[in-house]
C-alpha atoms as a PDB file:
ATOM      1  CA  UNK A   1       4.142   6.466   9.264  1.00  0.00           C
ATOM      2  CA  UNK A   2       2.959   4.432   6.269  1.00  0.00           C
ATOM      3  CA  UNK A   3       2.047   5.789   3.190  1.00  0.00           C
ATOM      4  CA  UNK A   4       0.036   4.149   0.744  1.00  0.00           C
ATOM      5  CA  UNK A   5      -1.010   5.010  -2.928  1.00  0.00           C
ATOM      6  CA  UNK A   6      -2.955   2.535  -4.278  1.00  0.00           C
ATOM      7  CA  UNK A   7      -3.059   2.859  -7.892  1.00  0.00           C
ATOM      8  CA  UNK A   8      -5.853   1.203 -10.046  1.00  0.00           C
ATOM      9  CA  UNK A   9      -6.099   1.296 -13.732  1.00  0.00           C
ATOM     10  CA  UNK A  10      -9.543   3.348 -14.653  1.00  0.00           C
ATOM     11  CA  UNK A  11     -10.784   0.585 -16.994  1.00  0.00           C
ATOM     12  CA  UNK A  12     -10.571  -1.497 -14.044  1.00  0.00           C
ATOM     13  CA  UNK A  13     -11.775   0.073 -10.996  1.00  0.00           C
ATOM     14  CA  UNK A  14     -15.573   0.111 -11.261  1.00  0.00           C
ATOM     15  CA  UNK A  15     -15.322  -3.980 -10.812  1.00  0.00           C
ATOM     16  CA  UNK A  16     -13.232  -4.079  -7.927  1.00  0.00           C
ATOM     17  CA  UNK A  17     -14.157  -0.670  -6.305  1.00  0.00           C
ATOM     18  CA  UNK A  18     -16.338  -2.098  -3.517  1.00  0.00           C
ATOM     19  CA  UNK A  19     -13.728  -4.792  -2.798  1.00  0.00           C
ATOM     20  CA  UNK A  20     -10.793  -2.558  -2.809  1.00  0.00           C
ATOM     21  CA  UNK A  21     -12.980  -0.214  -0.190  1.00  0.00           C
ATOM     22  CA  UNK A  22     -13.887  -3.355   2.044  1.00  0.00           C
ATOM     23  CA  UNK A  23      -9.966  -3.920   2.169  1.00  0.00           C
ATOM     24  CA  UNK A  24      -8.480  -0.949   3.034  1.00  0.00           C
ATOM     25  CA  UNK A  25      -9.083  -0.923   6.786  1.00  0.00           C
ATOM     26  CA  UNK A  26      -7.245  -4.795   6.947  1.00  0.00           C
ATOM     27  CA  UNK A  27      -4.942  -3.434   5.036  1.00  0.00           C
ATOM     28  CA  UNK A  28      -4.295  -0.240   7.855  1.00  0.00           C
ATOM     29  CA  UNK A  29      -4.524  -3.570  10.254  1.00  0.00           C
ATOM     30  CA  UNK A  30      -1.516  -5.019   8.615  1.00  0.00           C
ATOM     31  CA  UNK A  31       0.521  -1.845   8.750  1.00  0.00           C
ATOM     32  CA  UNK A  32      -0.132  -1.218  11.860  1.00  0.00           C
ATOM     33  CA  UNK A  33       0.448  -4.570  13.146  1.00  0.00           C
ATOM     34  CA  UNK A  34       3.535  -5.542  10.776  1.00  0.00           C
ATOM     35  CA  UNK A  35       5.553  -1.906  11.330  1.00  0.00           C
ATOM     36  CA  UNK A  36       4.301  -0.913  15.309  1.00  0.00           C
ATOM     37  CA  UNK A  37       2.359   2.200  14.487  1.00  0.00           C
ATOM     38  CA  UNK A  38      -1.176   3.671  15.312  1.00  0.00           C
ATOM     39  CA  UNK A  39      -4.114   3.462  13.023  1.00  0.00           C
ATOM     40  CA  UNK A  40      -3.443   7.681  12.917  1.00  0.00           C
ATOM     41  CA  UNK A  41       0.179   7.808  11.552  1.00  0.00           C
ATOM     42  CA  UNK A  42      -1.689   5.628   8.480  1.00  0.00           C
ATOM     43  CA  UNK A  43      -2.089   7.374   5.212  1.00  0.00           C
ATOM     44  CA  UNK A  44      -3.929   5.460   2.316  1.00  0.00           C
ATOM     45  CA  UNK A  45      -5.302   6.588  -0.524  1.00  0.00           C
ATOM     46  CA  UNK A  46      -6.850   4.523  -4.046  1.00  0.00           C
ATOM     47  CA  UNK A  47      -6.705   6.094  -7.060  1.00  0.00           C
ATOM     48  CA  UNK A  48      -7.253   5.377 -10.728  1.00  0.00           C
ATOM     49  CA  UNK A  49      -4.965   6.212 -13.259  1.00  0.00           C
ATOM     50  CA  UNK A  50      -4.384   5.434 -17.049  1.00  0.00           C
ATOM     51  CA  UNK A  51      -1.808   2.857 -17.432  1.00  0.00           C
ATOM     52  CA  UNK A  52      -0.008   0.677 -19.878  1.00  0.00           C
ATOM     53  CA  UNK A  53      -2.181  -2.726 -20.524  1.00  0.00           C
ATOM     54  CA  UNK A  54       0.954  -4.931 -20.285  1.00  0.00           C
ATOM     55  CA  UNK A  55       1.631  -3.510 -16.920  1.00  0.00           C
ATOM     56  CA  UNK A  56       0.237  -4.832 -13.410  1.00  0.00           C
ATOM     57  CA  UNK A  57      -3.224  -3.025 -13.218  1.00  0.00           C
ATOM     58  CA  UNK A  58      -2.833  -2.190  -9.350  1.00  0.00           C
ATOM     59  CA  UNK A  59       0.477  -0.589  -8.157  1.00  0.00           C
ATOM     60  CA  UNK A  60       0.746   0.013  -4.874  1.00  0.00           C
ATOM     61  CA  UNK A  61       3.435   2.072  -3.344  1.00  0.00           C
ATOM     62  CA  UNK A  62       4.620   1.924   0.522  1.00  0.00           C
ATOM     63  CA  UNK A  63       6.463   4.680   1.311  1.00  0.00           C
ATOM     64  CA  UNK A  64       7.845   4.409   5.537  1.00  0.00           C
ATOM     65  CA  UNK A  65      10.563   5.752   7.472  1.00  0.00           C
ATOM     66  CA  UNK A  66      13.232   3.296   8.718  1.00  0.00           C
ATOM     67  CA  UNK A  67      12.899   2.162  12.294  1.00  0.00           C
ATOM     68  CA  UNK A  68      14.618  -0.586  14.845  1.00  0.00           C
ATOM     69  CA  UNK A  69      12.685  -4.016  13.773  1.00  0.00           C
ATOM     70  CA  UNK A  70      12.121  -2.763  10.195  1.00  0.00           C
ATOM     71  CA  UNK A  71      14.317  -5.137   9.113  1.00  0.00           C
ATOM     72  CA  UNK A  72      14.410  -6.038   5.316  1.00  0.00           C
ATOM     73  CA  UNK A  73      12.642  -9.482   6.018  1.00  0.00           C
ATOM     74  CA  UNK A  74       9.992  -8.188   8.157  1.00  0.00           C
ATOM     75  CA  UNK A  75       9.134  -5.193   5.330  1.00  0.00           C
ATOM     76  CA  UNK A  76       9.185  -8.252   2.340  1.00  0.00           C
ATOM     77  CA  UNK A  77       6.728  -9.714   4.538  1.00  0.00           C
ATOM     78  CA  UNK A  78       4.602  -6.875   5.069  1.00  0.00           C
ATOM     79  CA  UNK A  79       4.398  -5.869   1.202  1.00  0.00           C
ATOM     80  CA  UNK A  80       4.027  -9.558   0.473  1.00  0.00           C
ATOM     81  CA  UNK A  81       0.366  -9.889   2.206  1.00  0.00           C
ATOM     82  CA  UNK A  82      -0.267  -6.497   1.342  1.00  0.00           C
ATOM     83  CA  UNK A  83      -0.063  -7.611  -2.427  1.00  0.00           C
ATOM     84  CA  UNK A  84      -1.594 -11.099  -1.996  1.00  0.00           C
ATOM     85  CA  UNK A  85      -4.784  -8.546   0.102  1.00  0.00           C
ATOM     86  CA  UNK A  86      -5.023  -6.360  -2.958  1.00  0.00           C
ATOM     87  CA  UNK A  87      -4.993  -9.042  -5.241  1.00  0.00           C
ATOM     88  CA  UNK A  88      -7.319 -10.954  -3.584  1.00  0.00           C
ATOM     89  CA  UNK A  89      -9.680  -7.516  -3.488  1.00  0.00           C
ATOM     90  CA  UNK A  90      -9.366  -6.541  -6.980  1.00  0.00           C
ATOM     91  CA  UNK A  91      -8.956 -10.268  -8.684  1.00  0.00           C
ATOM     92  CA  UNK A  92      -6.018  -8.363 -10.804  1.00  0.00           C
ATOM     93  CA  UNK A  93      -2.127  -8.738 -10.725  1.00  0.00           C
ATOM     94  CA  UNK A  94      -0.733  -6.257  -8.381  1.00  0.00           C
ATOM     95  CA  UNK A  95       3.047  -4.529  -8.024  1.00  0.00           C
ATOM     96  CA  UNK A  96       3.852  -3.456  -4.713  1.00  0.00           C
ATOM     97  CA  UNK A  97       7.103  -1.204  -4.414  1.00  0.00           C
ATOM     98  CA  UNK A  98       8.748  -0.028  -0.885  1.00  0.00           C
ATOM     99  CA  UNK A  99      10.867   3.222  -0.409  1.00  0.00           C
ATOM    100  CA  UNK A 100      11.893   4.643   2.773  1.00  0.00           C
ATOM    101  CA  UNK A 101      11.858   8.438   3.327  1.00  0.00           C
ATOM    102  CA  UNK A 102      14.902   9.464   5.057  1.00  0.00           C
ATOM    103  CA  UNK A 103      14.069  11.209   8.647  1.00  0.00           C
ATOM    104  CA  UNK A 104      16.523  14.206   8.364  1.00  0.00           C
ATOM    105  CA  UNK A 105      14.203  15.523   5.025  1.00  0.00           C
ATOM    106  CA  UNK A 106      10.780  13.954   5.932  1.00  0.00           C
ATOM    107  CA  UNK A 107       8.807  16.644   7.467  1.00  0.00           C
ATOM    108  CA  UNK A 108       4.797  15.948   7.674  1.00  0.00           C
ATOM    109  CA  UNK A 109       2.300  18.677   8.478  1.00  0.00           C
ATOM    110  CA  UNK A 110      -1.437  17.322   9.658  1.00  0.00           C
END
């Protein structure tokens, strides 16, 4: 069940729109690939936001529930291509932060 919030600053989005687009269902590939799920427990969403200018202009957060295999190597690897992707895609320095939701509170309605 990844979650994805791509966050691009608003000044820079209309250059990298199209590319960001274009990337988004390699980027579901690498999720789904890299932490064993379907292409339907994906969520991923762009949006722009106002941000700080000495901050990374795309922040992208993975949010995922712990599982067997998940290990802390295997997620570093994961978020590592997903940043080198986005960066790649928008030609702009990219954060990527992890969190895992913890299964006893997680509760997802679709």
């Amino acid at each position: 069940m990844p979650n994805v919030k791509i966050y691009i600053d608003e000044t820079r989005l209309a250059a990298c729109r199209d590319a960001i687009e274009d990337a988004l269902p390699r980027l579901r590939d690498l999720l789904c690939d890299g932490l064993a799920v379907e292409t339907s427990a994906c969520q991923i969403a762009a949006l722009p936001v106002v941000g700080l200018p000495d901050q990374p202009q795309v922040n992208a957060e993975l949010l995922i529930l712990p599982r067997s295999g998940r290990t802390p190597e295997r997620i570093r690897a994961v978020a590592g291509t997903m940043r080198q992707m986005l960066e790649q895609a928008s030609g702009l320095d990219v954060a990527v932060r992890v969190g895992m939701l913890d299964p006893e509170t997680y509760l997802a309605l679709k």
